[in-house]
PDB file of N, CA and C in Angstrom:
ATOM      1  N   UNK A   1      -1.736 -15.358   0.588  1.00  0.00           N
ATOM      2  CA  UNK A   1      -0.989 -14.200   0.122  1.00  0.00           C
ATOM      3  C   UNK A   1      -1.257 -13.997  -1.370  1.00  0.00           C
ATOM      4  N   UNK A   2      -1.519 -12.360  -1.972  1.00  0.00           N
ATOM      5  CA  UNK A   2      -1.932 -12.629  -3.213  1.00  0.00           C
ATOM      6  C   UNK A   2      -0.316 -11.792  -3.669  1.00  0.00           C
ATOM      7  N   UNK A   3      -0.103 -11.995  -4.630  1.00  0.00           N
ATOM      8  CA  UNK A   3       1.445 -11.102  -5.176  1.00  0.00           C
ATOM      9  C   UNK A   3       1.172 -10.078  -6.284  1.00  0.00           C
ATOM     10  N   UNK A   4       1.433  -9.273  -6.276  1.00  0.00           N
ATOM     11  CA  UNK A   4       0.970  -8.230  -7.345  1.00  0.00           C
ATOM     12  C   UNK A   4       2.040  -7.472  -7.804  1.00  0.00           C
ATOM     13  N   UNK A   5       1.973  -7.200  -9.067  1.00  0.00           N
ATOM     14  CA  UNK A   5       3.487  -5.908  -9.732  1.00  0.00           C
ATOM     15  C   UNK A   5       3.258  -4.965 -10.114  1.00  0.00           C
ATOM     16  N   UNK A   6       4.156  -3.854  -9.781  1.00  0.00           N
ATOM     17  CA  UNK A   6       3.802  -2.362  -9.909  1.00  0.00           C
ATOM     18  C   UNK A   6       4.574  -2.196 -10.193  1.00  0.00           C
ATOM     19  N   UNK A   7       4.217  -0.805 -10.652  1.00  0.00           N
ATOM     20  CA  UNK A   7       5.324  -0.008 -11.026  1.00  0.00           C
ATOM     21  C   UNK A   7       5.282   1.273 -10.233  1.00  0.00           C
ATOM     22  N   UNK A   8       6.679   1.221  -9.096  1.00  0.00           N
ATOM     23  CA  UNK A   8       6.521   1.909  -8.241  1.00  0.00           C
ATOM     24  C   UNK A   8       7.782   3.302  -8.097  1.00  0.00           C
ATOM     25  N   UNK A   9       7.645   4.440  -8.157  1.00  0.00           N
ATOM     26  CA  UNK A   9       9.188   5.469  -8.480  1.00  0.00           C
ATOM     27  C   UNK A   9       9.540   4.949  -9.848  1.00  0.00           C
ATOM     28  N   UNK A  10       9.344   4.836 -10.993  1.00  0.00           N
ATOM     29  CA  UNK A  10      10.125   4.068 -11.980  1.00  0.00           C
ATOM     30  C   UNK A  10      10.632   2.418 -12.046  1.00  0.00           C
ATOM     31  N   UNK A  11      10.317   1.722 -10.979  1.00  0.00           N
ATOM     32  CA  UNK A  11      10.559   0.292 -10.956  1.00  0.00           C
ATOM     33  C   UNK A  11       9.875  -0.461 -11.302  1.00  0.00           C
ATOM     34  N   UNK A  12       9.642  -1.477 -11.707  1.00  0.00           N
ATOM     35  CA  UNK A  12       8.967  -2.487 -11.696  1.00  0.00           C
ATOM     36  C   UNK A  12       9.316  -3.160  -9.731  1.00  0.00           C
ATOM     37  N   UNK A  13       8.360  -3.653  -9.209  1.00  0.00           N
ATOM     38  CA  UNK A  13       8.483  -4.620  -8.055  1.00  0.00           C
ATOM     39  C   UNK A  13       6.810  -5.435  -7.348  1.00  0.00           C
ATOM     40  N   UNK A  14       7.293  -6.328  -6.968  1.00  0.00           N
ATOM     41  CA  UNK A  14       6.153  -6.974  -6.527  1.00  0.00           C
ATOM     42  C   UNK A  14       5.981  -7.076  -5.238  1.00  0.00           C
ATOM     43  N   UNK A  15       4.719  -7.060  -4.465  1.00  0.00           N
ATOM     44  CA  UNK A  15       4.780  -7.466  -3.247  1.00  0.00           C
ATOM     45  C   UNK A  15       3.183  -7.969  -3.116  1.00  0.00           C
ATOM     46  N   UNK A  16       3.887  -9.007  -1.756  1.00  0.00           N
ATOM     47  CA  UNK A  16       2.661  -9.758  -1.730  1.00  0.00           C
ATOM     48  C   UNK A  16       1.983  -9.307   0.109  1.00  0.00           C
ATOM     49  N   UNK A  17       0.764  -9.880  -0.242  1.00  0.00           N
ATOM     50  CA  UNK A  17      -0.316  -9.516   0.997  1.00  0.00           C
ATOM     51  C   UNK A  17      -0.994 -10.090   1.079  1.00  0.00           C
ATOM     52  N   UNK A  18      -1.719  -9.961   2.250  1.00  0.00           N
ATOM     53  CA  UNK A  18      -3.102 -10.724   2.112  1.00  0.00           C
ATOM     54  C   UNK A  18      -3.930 -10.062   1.583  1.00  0.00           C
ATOM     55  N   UNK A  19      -5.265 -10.885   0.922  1.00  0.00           N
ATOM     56  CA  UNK A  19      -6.078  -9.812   0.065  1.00  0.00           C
ATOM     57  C   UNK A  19      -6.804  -9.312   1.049  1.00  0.00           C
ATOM     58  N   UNK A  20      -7.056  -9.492   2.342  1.00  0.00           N
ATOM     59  CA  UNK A  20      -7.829  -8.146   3.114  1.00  0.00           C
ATOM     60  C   UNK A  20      -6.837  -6.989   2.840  1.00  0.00           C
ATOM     61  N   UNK A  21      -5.768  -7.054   3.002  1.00  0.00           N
ATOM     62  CA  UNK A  21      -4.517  -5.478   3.184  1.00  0.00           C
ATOM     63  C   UNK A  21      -4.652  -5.322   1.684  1.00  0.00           C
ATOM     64  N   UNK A  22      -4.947  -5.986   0.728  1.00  0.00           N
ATOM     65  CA  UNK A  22      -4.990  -5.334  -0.810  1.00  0.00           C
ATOM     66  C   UNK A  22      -6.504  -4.338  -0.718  1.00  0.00           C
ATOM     67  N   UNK A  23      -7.471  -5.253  -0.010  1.00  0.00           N
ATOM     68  CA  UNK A  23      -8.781  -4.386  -0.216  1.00  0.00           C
ATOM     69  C   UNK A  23      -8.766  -2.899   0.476  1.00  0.00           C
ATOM     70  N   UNK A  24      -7.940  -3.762   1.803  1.00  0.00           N
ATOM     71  CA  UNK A  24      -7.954  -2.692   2.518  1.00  0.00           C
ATOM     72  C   UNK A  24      -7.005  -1.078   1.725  1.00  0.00           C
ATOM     73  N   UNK A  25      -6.164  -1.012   1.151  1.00  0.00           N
ATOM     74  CA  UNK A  25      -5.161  -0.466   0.434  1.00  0.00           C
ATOM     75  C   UNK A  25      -6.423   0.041  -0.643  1.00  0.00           C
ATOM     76  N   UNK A  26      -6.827  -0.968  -1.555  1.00  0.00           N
ATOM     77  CA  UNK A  26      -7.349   0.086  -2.540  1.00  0.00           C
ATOM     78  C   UNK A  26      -8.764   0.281  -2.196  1.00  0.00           C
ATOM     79  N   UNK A  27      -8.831   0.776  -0.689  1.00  0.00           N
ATOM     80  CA  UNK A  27      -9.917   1.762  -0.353  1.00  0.00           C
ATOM     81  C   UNK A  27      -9.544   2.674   0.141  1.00  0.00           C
ATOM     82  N   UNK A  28      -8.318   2.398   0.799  1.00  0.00           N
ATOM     83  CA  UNK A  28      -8.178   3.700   1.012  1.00  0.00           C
ATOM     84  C   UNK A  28      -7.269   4.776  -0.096  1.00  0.00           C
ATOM     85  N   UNK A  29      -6.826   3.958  -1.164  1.00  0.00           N
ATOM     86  CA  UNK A  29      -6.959   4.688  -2.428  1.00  0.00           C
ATOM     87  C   UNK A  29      -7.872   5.253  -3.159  1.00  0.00           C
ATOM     88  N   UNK A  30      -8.772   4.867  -2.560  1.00  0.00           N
ATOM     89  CA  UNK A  30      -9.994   5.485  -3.050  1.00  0.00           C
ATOM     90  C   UNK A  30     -10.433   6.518  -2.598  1.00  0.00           C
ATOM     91  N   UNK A  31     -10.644   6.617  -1.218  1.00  0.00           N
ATOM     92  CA  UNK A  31     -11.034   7.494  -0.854  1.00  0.00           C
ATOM     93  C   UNK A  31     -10.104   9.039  -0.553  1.00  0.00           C
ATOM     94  N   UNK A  32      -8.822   8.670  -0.846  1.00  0.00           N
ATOM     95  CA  UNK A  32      -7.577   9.879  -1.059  1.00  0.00           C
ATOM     96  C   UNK A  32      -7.999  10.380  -2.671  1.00  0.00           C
ATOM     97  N   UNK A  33      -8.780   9.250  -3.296  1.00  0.00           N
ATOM     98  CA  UNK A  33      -8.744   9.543  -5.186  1.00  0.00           C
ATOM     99  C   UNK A  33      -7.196   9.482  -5.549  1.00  0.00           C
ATOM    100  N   UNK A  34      -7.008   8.551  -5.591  1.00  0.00           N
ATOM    101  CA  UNK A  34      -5.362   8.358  -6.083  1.00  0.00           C
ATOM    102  C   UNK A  34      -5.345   6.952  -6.770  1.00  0.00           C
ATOM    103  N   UNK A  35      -4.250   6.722  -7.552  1.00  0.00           N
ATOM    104  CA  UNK A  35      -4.816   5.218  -8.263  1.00  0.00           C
ATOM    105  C   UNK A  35      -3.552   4.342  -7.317  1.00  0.00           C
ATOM    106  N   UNK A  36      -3.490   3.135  -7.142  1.00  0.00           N
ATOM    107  CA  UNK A  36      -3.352   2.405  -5.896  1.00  0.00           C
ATOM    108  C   UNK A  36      -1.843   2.220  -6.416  1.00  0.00           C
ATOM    109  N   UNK A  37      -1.358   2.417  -7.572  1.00  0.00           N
ATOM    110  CA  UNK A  37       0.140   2.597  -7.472  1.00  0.00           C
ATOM    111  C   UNK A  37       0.517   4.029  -6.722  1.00  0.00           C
ATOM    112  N   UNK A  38      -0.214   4.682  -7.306  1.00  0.00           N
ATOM    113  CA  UNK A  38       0.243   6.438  -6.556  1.00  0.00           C
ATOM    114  C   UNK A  38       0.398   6.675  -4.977  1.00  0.00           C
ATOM    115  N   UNK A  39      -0.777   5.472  -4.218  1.00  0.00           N
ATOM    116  CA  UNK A  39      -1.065   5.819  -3.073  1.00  0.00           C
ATOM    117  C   UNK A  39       0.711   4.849  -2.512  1.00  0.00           C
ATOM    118  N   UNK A  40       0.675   3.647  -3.198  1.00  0.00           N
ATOM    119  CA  UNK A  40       2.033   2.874  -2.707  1.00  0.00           C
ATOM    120  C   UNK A  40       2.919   3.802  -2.330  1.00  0.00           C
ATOM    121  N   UNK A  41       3.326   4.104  -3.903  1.00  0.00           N
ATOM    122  CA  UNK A  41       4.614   5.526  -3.726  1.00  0.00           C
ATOM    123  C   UNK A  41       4.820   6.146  -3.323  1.00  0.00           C
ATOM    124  N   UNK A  42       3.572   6.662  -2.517  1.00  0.00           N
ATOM    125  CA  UNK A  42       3.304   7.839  -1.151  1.00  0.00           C
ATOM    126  C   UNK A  42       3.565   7.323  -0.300  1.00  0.00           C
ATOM    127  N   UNK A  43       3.194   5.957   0.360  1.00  0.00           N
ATOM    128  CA  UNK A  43       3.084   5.331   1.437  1.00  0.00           C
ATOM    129  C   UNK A  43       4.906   4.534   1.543  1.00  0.00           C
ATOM    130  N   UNK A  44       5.203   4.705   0.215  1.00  0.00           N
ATOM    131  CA  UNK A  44       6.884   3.825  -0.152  1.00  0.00           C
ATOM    132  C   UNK A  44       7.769   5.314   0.786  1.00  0.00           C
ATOM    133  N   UNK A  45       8.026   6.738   0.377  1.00  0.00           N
ATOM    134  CA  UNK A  45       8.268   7.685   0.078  1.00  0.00           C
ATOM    135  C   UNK A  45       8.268   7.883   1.779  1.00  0.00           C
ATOM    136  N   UNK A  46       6.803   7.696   2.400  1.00  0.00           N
ATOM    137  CA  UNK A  46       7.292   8.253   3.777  1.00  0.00           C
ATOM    138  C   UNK A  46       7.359   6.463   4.722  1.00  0.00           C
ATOM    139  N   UNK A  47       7.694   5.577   4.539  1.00  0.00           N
ATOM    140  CA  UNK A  47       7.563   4.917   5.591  1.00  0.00           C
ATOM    141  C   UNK A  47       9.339   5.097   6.339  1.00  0.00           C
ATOM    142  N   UNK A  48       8.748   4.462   7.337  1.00  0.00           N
ATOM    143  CA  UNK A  48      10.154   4.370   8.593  1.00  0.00           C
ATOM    144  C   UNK A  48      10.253   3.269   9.040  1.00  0.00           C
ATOM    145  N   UNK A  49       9.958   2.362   7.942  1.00  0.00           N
ATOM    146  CA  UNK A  49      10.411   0.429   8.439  1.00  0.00           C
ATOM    147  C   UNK A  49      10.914   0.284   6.943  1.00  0.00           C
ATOM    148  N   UNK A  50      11.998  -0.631   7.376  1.00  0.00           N
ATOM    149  CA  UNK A  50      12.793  -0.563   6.391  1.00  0.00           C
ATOM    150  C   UNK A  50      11.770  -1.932   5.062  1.00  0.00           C
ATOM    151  N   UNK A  51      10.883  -2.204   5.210  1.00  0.00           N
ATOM    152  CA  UNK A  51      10.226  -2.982   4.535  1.00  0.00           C
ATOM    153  C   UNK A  51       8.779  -2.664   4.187  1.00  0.00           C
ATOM    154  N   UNK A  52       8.579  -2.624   3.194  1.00  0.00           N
ATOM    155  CA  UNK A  52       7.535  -1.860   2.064  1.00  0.00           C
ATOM    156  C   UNK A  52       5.985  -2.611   2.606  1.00  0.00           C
ATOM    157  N   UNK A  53       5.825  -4.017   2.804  1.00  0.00           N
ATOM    158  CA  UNK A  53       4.818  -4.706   2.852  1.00  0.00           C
ATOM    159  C   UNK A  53       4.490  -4.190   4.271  1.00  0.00           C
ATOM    160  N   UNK A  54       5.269  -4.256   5.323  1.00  0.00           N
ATOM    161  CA  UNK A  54       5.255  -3.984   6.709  1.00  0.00           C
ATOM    162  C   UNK A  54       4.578  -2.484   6.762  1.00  0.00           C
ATOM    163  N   UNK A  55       5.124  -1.475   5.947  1.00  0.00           N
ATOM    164  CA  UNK A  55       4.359  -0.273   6.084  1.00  0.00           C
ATOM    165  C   UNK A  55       2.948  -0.372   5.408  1.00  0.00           C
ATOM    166  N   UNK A  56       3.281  -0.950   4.012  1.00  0.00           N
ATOM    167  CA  UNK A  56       1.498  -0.946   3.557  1.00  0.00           C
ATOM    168  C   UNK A  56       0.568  -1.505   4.515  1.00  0.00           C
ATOM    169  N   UNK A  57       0.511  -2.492   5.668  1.00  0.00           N
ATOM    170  CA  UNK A  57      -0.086  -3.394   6.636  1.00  0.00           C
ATOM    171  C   UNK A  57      -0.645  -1.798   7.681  1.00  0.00           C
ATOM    172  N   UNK A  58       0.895  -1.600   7.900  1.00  0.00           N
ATOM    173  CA  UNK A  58       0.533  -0.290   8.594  1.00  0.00           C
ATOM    174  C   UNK A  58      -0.249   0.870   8.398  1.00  0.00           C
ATOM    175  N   UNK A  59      -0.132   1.176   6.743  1.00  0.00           N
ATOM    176  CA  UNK A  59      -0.893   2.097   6.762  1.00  0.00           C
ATOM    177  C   UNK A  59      -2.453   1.511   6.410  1.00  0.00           C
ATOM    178  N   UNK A  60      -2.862   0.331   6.345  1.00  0.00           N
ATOM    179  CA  UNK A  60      -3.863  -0.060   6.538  1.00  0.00           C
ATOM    180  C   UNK A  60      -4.579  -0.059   7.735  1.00  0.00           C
ATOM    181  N   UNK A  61      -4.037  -0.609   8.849  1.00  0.00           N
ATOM    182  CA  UNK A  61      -4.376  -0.598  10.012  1.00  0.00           C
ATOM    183  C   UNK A  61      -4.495   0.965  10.768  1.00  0.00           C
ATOM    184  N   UNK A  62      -3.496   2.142  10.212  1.00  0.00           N
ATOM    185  CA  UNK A  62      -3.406   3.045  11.202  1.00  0.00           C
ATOM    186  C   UNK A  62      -5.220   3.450  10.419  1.00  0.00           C
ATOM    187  N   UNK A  63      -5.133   3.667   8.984  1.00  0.00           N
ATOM    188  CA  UNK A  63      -7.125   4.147   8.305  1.00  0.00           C
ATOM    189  C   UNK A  63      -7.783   3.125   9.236  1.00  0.00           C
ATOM    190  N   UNK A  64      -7.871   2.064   8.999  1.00  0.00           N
ATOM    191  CA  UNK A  64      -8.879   1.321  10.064  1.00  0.00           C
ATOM    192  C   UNK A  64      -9.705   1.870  11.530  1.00  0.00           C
ATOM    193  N   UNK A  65      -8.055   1.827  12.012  1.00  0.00           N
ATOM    194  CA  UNK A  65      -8.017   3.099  13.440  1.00  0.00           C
ATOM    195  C   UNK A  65      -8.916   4.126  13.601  1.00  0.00           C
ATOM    196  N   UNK A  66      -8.321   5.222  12.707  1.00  0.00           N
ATOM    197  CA  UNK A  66      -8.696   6.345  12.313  1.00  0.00           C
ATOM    198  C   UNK A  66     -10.065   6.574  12.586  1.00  0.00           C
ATOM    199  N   UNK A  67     -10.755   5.527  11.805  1.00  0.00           N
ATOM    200  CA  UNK A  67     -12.133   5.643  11.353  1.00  0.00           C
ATOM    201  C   UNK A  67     -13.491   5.162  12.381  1.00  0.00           C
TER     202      UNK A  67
END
């Protein structure tokens, strides 16, 4: 698990992952062109699990899918 801090809506908070779901995350920040706090806050903003790491996983896996 790697742990990382952002600054996410005005907060400071950390969350941790595995570094595939970090790579995976800031590619697909990349390819939206967004910088990988912006894409969080998007991904913070619409999830529907009440836990932040659980949606970033998700929205990793649903791009994976996708593609």
């Amino acid at each position: 698990m790697q742990k990382r801090s952002l600054t996410i809506a005005g907060h400071r908070t950390s969350i941790a992952l595995e570094p595939e779901f970090w790579d995976g995350l800031e590619a697909l920040a990349a390819h939206r062109k967004l910088r990988l706090a912006a894409l969080i806050e998007e991904l913070d903003r619409a999830r529907e699990t009440p836990n932040l790491s659980s949606a970033l996983r998700l929205a990793v896996l649903r791009d994976a899918q996708s593609r």
